[in-house]
Protein backbone atom coordinates (compact mmCIF):
# COMPACT_ATOMS: atom_id res chain seq x y z
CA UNK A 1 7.41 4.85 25.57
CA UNK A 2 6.76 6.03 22.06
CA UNK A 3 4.15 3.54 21.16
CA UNK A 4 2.66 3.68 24.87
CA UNK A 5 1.95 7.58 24.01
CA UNK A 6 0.57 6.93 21.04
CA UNK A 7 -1.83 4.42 22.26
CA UNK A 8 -3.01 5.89 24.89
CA UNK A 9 -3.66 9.24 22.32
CA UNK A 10 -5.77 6.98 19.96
CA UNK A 11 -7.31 5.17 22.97
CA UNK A 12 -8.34 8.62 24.55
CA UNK A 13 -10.00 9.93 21.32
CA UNK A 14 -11.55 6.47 20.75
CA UNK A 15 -13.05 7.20 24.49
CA UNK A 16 -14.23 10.94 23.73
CA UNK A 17 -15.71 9.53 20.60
CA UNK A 18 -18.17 6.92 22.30
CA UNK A 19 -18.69 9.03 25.11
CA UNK A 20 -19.64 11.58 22.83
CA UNK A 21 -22.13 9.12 21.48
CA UNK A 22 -23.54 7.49 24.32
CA UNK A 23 -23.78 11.34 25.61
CA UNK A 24 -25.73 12.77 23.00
CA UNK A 25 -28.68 11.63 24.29
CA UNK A 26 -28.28 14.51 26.87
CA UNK A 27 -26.26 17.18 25.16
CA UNK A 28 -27.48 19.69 22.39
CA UNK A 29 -26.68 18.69 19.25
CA UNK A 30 -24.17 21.97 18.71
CA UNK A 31 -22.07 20.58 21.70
CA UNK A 32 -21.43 17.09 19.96
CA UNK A 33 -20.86 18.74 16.82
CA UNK A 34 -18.26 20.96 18.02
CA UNK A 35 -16.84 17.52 19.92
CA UNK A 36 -16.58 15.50 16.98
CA UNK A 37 -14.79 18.61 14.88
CA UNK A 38 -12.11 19.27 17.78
CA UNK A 39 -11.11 15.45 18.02
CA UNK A 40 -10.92 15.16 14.54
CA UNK A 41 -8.73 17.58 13.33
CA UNK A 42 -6.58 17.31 16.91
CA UNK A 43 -6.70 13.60 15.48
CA UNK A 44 -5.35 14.44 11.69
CA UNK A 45 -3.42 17.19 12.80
CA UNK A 46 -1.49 15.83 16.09
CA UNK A 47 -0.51 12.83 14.23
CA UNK A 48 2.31 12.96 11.99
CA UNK A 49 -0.39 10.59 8.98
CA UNK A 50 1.21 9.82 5.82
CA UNK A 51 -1.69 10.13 3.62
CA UNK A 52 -1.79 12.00 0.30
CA UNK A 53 -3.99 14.95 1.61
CA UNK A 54 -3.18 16.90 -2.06
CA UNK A 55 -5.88 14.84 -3.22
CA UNK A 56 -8.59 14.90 -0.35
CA UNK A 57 -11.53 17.02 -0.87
CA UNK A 58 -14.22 17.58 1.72
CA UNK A 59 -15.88 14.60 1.21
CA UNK A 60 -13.27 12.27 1.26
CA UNK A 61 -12.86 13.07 5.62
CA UNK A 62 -16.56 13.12 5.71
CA UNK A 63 -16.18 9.34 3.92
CA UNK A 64 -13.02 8.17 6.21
CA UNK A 65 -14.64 9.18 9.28
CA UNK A 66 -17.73 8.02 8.91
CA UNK A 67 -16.73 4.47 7.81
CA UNK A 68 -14.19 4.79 11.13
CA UNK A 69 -16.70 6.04 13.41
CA UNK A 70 -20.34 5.56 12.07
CA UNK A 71 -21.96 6.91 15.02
CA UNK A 72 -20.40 10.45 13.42
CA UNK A 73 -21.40 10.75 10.42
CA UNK A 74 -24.10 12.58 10.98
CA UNK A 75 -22.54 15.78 12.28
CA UNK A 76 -19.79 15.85 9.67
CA UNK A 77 -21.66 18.46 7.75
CA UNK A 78 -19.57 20.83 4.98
CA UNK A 79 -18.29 23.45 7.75
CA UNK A 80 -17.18 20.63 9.95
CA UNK A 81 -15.38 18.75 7.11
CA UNK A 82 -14.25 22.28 5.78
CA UNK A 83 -12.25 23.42 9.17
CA UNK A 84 -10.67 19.96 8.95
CA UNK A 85 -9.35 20.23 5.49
CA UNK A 86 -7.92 23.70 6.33
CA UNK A 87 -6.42 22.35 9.47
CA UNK A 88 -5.24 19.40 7.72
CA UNK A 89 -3.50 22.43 4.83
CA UNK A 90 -2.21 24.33 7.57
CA UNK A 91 -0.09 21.66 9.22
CA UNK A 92 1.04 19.95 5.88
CA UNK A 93 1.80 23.41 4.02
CA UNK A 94 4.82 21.71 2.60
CA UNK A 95 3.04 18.47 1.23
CA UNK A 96 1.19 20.52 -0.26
CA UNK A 97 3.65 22.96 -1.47
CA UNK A 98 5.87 20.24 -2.86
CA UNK A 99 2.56 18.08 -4.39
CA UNK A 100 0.90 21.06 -6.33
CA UNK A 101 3.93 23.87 -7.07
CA UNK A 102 6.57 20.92 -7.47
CA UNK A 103 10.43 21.00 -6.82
CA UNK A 104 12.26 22.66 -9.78
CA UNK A 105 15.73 23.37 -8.51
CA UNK A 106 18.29 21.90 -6.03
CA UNK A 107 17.99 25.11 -4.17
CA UNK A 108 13.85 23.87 -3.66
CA UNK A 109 15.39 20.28 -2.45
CA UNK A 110 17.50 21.69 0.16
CA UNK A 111 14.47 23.75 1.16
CA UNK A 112 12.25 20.97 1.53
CA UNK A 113 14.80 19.24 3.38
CA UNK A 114 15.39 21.58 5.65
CA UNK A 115 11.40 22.17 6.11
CA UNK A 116 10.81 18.41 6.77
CA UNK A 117 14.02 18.13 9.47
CA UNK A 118 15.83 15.16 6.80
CA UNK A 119 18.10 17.78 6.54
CA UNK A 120 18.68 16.05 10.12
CA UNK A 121 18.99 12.65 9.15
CA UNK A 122 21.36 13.85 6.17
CA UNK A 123 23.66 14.93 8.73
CA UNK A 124 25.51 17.78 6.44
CA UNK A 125 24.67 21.40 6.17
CA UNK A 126 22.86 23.18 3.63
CA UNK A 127 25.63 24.15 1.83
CA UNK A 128 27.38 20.77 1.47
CA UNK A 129 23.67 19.30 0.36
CA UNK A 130 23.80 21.89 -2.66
CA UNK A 131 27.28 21.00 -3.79
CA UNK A 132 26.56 16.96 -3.82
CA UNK A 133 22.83 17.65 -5.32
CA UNK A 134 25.06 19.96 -7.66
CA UNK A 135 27.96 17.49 -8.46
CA UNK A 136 25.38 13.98 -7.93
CA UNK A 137 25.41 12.26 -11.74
CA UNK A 138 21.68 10.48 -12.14
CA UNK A 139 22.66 8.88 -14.96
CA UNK A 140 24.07 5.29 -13.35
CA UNK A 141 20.81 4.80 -11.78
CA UNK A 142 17.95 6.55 -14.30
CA UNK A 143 15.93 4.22 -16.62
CA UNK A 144 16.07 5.20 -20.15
CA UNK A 145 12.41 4.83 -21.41
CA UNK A 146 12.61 2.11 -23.99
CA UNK A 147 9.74 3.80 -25.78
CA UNK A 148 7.96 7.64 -26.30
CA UNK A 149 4.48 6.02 -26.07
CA UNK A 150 2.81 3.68 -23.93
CA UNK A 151 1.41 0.68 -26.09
CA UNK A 152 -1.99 0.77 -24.56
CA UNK A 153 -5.11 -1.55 -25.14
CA UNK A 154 -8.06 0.15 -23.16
CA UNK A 155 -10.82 -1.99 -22.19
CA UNK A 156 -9.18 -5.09 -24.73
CA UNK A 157 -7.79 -8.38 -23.56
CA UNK A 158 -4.61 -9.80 -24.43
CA UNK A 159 -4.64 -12.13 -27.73
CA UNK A 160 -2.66 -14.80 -26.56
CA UNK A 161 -3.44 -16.73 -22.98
CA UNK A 162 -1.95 -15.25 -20.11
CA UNK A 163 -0.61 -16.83 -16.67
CA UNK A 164 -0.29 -14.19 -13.76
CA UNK A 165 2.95 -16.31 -11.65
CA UNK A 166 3.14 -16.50 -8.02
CA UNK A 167 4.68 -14.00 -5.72
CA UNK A 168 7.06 -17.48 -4.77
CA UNK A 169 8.41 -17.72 -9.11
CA UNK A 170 11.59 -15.98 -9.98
CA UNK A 171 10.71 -12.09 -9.64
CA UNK A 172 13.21 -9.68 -11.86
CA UNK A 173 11.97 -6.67 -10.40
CA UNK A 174 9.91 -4.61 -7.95
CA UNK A 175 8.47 -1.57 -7.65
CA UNK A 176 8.32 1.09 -5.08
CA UNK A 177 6.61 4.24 -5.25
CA UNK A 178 8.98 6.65 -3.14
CA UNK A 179 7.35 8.81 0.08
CA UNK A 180 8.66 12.05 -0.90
CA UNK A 181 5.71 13.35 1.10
CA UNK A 182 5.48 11.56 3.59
CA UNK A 183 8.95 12.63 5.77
CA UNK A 184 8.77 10.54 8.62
CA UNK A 185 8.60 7.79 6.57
CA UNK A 186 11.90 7.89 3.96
CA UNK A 187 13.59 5.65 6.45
CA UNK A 188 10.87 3.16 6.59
CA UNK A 189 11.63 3.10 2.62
CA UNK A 190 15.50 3.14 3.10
CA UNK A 191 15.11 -0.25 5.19
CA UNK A 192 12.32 -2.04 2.45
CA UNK A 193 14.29 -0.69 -0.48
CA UNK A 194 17.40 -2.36 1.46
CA UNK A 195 15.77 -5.35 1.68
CA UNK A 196 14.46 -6.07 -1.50
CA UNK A 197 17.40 -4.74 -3.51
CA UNK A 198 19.65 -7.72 -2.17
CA UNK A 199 17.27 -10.13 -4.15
CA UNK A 200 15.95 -8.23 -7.19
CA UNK A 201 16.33 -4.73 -9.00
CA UNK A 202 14.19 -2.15 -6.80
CA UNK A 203 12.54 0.49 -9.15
CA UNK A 204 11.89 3.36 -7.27
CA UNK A 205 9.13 5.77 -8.81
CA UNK A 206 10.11 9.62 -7.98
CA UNK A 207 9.02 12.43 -10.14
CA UNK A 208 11.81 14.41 -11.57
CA UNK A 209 15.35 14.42 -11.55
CA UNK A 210 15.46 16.80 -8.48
CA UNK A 211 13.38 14.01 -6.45
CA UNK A 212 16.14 11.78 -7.93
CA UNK A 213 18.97 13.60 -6.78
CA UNK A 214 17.09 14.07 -2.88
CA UNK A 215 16.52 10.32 -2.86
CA UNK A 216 19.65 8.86 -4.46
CA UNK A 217 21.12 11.18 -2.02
CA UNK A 218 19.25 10.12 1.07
CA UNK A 219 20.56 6.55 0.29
CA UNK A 220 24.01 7.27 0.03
CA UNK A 221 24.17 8.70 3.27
CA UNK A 222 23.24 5.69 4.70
CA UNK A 223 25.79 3.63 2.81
CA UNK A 224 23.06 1.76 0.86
CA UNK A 225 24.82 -0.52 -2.09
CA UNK A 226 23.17 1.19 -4.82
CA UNK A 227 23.94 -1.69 -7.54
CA UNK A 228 20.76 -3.04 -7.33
CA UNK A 229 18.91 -0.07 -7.44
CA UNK A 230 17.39 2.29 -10.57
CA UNK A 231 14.99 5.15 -11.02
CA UNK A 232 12.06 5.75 -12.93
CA UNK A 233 10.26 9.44 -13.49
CA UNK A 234 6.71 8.20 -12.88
CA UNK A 235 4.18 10.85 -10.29
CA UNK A 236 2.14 9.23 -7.89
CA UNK A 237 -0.07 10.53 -5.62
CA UNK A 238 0.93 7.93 -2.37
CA UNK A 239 3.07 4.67 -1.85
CA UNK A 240 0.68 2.17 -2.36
CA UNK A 241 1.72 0.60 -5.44
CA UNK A 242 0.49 -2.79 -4.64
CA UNK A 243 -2.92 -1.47 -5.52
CA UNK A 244 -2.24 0.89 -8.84
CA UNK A 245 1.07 -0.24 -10.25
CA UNK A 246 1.10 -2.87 -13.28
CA UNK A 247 0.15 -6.49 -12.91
CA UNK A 248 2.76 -8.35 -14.56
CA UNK A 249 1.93 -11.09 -16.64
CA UNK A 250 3.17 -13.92 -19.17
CA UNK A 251 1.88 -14.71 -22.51
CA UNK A 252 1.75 -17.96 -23.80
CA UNK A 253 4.57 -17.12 -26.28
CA UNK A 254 7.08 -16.34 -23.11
CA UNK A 255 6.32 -12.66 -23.45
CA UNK A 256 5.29 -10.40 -20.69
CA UNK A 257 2.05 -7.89 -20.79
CA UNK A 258 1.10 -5.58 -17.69
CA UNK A 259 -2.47 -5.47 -17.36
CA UNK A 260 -3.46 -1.58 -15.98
CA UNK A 261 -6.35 -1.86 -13.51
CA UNK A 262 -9.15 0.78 -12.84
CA UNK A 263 -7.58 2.40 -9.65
CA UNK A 264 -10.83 3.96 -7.52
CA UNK A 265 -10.77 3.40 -3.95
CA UNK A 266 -14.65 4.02 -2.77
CA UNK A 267 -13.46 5.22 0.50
CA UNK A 268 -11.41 8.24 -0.31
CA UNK A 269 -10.39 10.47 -3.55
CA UNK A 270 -9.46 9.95 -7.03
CA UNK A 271 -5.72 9.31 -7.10
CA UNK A 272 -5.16 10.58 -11.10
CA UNK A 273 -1.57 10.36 -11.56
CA UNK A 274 -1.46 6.89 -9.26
CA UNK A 275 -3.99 5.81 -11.72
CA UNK A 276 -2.05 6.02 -14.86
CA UNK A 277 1.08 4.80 -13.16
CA UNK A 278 0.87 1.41 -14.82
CA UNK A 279 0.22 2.58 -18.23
CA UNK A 280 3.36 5.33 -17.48
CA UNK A 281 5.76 2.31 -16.57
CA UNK A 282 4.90 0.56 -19.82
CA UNK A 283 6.32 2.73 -21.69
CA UNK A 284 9.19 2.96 -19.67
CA UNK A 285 9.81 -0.93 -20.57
CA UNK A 286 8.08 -0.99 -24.31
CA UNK A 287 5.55 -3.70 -22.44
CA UNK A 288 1.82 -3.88 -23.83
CA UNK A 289 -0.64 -2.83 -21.38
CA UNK A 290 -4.25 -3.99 -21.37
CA UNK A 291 -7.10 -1.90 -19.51
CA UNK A 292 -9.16 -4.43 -17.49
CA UNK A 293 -12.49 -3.57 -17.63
CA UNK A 294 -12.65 -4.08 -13.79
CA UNK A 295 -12.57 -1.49 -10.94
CA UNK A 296 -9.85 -3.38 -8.28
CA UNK A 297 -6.62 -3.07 -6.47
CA UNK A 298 -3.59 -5.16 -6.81
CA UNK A 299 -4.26 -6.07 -3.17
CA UNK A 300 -7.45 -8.06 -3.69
CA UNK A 301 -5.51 -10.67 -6.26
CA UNK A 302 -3.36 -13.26 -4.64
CA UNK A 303 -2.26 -16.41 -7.55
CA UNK A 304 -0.45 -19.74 -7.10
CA UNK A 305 0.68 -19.04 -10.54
CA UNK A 306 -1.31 -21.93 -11.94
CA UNK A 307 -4.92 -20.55 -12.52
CA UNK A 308 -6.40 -19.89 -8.80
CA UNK A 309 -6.80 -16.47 -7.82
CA UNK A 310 -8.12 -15.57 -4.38
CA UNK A 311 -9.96 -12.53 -3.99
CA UNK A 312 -12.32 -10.95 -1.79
CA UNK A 313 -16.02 -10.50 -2.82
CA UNK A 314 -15.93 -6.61 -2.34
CA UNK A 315 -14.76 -6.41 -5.59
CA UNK A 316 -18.30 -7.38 -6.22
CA UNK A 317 -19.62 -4.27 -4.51
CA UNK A 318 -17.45 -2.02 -6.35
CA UNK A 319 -18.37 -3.04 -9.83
CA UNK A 320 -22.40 -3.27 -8.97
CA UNK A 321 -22.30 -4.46 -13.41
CA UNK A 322 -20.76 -7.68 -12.84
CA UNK A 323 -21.73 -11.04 -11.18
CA UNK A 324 -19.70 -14.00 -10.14
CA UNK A 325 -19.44 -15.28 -13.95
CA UNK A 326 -18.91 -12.44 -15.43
CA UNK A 327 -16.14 -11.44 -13.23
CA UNK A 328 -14.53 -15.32 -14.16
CA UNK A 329 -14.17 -14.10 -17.06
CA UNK A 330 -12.73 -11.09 -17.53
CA UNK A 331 -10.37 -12.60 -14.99
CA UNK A 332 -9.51 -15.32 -16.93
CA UNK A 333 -9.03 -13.22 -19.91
CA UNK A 334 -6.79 -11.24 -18.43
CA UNK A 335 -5.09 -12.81 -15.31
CA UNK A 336 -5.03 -16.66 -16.93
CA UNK A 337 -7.37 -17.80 -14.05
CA UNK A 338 -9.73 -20.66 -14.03
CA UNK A 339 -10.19 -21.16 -10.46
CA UNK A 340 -11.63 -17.95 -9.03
CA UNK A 341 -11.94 -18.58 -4.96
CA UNK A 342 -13.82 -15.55 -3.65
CA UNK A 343 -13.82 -15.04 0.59
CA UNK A 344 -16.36 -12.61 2.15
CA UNK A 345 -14.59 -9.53 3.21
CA UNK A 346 -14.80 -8.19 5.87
CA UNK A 347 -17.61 -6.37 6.93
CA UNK A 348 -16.94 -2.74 8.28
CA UNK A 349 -12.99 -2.76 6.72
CA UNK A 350 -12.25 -0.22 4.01
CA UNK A 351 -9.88 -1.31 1.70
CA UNK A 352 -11.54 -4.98 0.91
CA UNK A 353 -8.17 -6.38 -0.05
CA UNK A 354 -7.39 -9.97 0.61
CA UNK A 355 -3.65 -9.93 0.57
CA UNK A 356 -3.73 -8.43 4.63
CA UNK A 357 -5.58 -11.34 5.61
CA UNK A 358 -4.04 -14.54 3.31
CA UNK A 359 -1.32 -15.42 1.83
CA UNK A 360 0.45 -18.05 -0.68
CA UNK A 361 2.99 -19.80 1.29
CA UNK A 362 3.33 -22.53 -1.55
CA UNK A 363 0.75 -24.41 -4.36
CA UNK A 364 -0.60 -26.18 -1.20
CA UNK A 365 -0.58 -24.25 1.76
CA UNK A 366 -2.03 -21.08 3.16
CA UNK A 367 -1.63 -18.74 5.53
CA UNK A 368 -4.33 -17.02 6.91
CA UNK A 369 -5.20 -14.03 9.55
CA UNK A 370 -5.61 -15.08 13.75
CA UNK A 371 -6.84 -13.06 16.07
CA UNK A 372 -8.29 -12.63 19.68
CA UNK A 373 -11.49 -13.79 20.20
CA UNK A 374 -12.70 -10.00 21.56
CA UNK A 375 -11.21 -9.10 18.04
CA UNK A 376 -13.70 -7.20 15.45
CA UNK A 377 -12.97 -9.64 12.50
CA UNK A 378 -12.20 -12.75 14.42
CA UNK A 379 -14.84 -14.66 13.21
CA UNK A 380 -14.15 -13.98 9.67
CA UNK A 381 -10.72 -15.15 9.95
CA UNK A 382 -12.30 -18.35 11.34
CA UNK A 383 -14.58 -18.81 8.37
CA UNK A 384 -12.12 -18.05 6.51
CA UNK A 385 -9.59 -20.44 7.53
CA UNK A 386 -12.57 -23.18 7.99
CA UNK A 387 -13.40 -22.44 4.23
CA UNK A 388 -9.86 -22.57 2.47
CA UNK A 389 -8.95 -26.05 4.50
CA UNK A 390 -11.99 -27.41 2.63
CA UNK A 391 -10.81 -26.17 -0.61
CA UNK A 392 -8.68 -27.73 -2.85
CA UNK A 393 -5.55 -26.42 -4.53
CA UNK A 394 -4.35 -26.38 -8.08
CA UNK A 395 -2.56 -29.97 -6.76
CA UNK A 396 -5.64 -31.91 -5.63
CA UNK A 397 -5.14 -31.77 -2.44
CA UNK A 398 -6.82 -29.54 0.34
CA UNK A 399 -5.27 -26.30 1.71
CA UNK A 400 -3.08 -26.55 4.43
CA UNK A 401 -3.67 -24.13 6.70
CA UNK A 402 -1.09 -21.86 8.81
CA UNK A 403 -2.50 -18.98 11.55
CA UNK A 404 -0.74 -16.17 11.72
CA UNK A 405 -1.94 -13.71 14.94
CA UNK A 406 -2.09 -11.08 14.22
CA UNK A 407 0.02 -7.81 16.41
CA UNK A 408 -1.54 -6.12 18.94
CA UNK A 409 -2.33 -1.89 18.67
CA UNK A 410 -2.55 -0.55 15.67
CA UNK A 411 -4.95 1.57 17.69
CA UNK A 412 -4.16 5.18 15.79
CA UNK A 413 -4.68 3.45 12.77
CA UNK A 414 -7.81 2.61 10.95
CA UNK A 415 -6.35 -0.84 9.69
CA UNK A 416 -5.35 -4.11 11.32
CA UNK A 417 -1.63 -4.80 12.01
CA UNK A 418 -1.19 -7.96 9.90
CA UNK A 419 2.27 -9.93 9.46
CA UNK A 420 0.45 -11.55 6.48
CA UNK A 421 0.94 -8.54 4.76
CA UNK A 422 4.46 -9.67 3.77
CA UNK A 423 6.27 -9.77 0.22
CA UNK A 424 8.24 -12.76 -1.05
CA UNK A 425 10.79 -11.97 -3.56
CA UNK A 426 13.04 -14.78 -4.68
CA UNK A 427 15.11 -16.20 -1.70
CA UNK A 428 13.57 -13.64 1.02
CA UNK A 429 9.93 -13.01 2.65
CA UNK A 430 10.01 -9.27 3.98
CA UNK A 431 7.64 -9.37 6.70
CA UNK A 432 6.11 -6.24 7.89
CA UNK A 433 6.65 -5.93 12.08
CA UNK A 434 5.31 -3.13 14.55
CA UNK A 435 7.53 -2.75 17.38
CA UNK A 436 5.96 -5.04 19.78
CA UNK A 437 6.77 -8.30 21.77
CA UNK A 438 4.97 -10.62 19.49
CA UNK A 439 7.25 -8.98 16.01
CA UNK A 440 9.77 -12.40 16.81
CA UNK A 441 7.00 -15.08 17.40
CA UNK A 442 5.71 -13.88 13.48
CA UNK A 443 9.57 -14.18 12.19
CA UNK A 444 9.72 -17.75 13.87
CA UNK A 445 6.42 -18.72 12.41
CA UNK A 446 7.34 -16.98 8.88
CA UNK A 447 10.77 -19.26 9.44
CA UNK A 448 9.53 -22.39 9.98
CA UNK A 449 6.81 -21.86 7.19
CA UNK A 450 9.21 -20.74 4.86
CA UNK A 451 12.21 -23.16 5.37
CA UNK A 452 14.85 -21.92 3.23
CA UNK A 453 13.99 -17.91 2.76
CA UNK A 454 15.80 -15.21 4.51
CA UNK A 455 13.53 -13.74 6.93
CA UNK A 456 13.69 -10.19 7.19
CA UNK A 457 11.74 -7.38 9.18
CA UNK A 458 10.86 -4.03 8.03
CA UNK A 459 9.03 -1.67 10.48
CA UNK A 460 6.11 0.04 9.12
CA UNK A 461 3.86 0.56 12.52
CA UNK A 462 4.09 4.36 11.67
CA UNK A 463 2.14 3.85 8.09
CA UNK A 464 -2.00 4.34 8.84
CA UNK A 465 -2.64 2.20 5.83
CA UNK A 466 -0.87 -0.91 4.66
CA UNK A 467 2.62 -2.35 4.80
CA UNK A 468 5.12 -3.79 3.24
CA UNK A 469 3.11 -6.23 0.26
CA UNK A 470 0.81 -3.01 -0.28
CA UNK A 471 3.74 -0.95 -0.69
CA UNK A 472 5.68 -2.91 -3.36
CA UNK A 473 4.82 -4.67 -6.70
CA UNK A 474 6.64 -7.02 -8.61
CA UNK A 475 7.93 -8.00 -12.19
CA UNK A 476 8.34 -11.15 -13.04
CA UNK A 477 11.20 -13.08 -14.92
């Protein structure tokens, strides 16, 4: 019944929307206007959206709507895009609270938990959350910094050769950027940090000690085996950490480099302290990070860990200084590659990251993005597949070629539900799934894909953007 609501909500304002276009032939200006500033704040502000709106400024819902819903740009002047924001304020006072004053006591934890309704899921009063957050010892599960600077090379490649290993290689660690903000969504996180801490160490990024203690806690109370699990003091600004976090690497001398990527999404604001997460987390592990002269996300570079890299062309777009041969090599000098494959994104789709649409199932095979016909991108994901079974791999022979449908809805969000956007971390694939009917046909696909792998689903149909490979980044062995 849940998801029923919710579609028919988005479906409804999708309606209003193109009537309000089709309509505005007829109907003053003002009128549509006033339309398009009602539906969107009753859009932003109805939904629970777990989006860091700390960082938003006025132009960044101008941006996001527009690119949604073209036909409205036009009326999203500064007053329009000025109510929103304060809207937007008014019904995430604590986000906001919590993102710009910080938390600097237990006291503020229990507040915030209480504020949120986790104080719910906790199941214990406020007084028995201040004596555990009182008598909780951090220490088992902090990381010690290994070093009090980061070893930072900004805008130099590495010396020696690098090789950027496949998602399918022996992975020590992975990262996850915890959504302290973003309530409704701790036990999405509980469930994906439960899943990949029974194959590798899960790092999860919080900001203090206090956020520590309210997380560390949080698990606990759900009986989570915390053996595989540690802590690192590193502020982010959201949970995608796919697209900002450190790209591990090896050297040629069996040493491991991160290489720190110019974190700008065009779409939406600058996310500083997401930004300077990777150079942040090589300190933590005395690990030399190299600035690639490159604007690009984490999700736009997919590697069979022996020198093809598949990316989407937008990264063209977003660095208008490069063409196709000078973007083969910086990426060779910094990712090892020496096969660059570059799709067409898609046209009309925000993020321009590759890793929703394919993914490295082995050296040889592929699997890429179905859809209906009546589906906006469906021919891409035709091309697309038509393209990569033509291409060889890093083997000789051509790709072989697995569709993967994608789920239906996703109609709140602005993104594509996509099962491709899964994470494989030594002997498990965590797939994301949405709480619909076709959730076990993608498991039995993912299963007879991956013979071998534990299967495992994580629901993340409540995040707007992104899912489970977005929201996790690995180190390798």
């Amino acid at each position: 019944m849940k998801k029923k609501s919710k579609a028919i909500t988005a479906m409804l304002i999708a309606i209003i929307f193109i009537a309000g276009a089709v309509v505005g032939y007829f109907i003053p200006e003002k009128i549509i206007k006033k339309q398009v500033e009602t539906q969107a704040i009753d859009y932003f502000v109805q939904n629970d959206f777990s989006m860091p709106f700390q960082t938003f400024t006025t132009f960044t819902y101008e941006n996001i709507i527009g690119n949604a819903v073209p036909w409205a740009k036009k009326y999203l002047d500064e007053s329009v895009a000025t109510n929103l924001e304060n809207s937007v304020k008014e019904k995430y006072a604590y986000r906001y609270e919590a993102a710009i004053e910080g938390i600097s006591s237990n006291e503020d934890i229990v507040g915030y938990l209480q504020k949120t309704g986790l104080i719910n899921e906790i199941k214990l009063s406020k007084e028995e959350i201040l004596n555990k957050l009182s008598d909780l010892d951090t220490s088992a599960t902090a990381i010690v910094p290994r070093s009090s600077f980061t070893k930072a090379y900004m805008n130099q490649a590495p010396d020696l050769l690098v090789r950027l290993p496949a998602e399918y290689e022996p992975i020590e660690s992975v990262f996850v950027s915890f959504p302290i903000l973003y309530p409704s969504q701790w036990k999405t996180h509980l469930a994906l940090i439960s899943a990949i801490s029974k194959e590798a160490t899960t790092i999860v990024l919080v900001p203090d000690v206090y956020w520590h203690k309210a997380v560390l806690l949080y698990l606990q109370k759900a009986n989570l085996d915390l053996n595989n699990i540690r802590f690192a003091y590193v502020k982010t600004d959201d949970v995608w950490i796919r697209d900002y976090g450190p790209t591990s690497v090896i050297t040629s001398n069996g040493g491991k480099a991160f290489i720190w990527n110019n974190y700008y999404e065009m779409y939406t604001s600058y996310a500083k302290l997401s930004a300077d997460a990777a150079s942040e987390l090589g300190r933590y592990y005395d690990v030399p990070v190299y600035r690639v002269p490159l604007v690009v996300e984490g999700g736009n570079i997919i590697s069979d860990g022996k020198g093809t890299v598949i990316m989407f062309d937008s990264v063209l777009k977003n660095n208008p200084d490069y063409d196709v041969e000078k973007l083969e090599n910086v990426m060779k000098e910094y990712y090892g590659c020496n096969n660059l494959i570059l799709l067409p994104s898609l046209k009309g789709e925000l993020t321009g990251h590759v890793d929703m649409v394919v993914k490295f199932v082995d050296n040889d095979t592929l699997m890429v993005a179905e859809s209906e016909p009546s589906f906006q991108w469906y021919q891409n994901f035709e091309d697309i597949a038509d393209m990569l079974s033509k291409t060889k791999s890093s083997t000789g022979l051509n790709y072989k070629i697995i569709r993967m449908k994608l789920a239906p809805g996703g109609t709140d969000s602005e993104r594509f539900w996509s099962y491709i956007n899964s994470l494989t971390v030594n002997g498990s694939v965590i797939v994301p799934i949405f709480g619909v009917e076709e959730d076990n046909a993608a498991l039995e696909l993912y299963k007879k894909a991956m013979p071998g792998y534990n299967v495992v689903g994580v629901d993340m149909s409540n995040y707007p953007v992104g899912s489970v490979h977005c929201q996790t980044k690995e180190m390798f062995k």
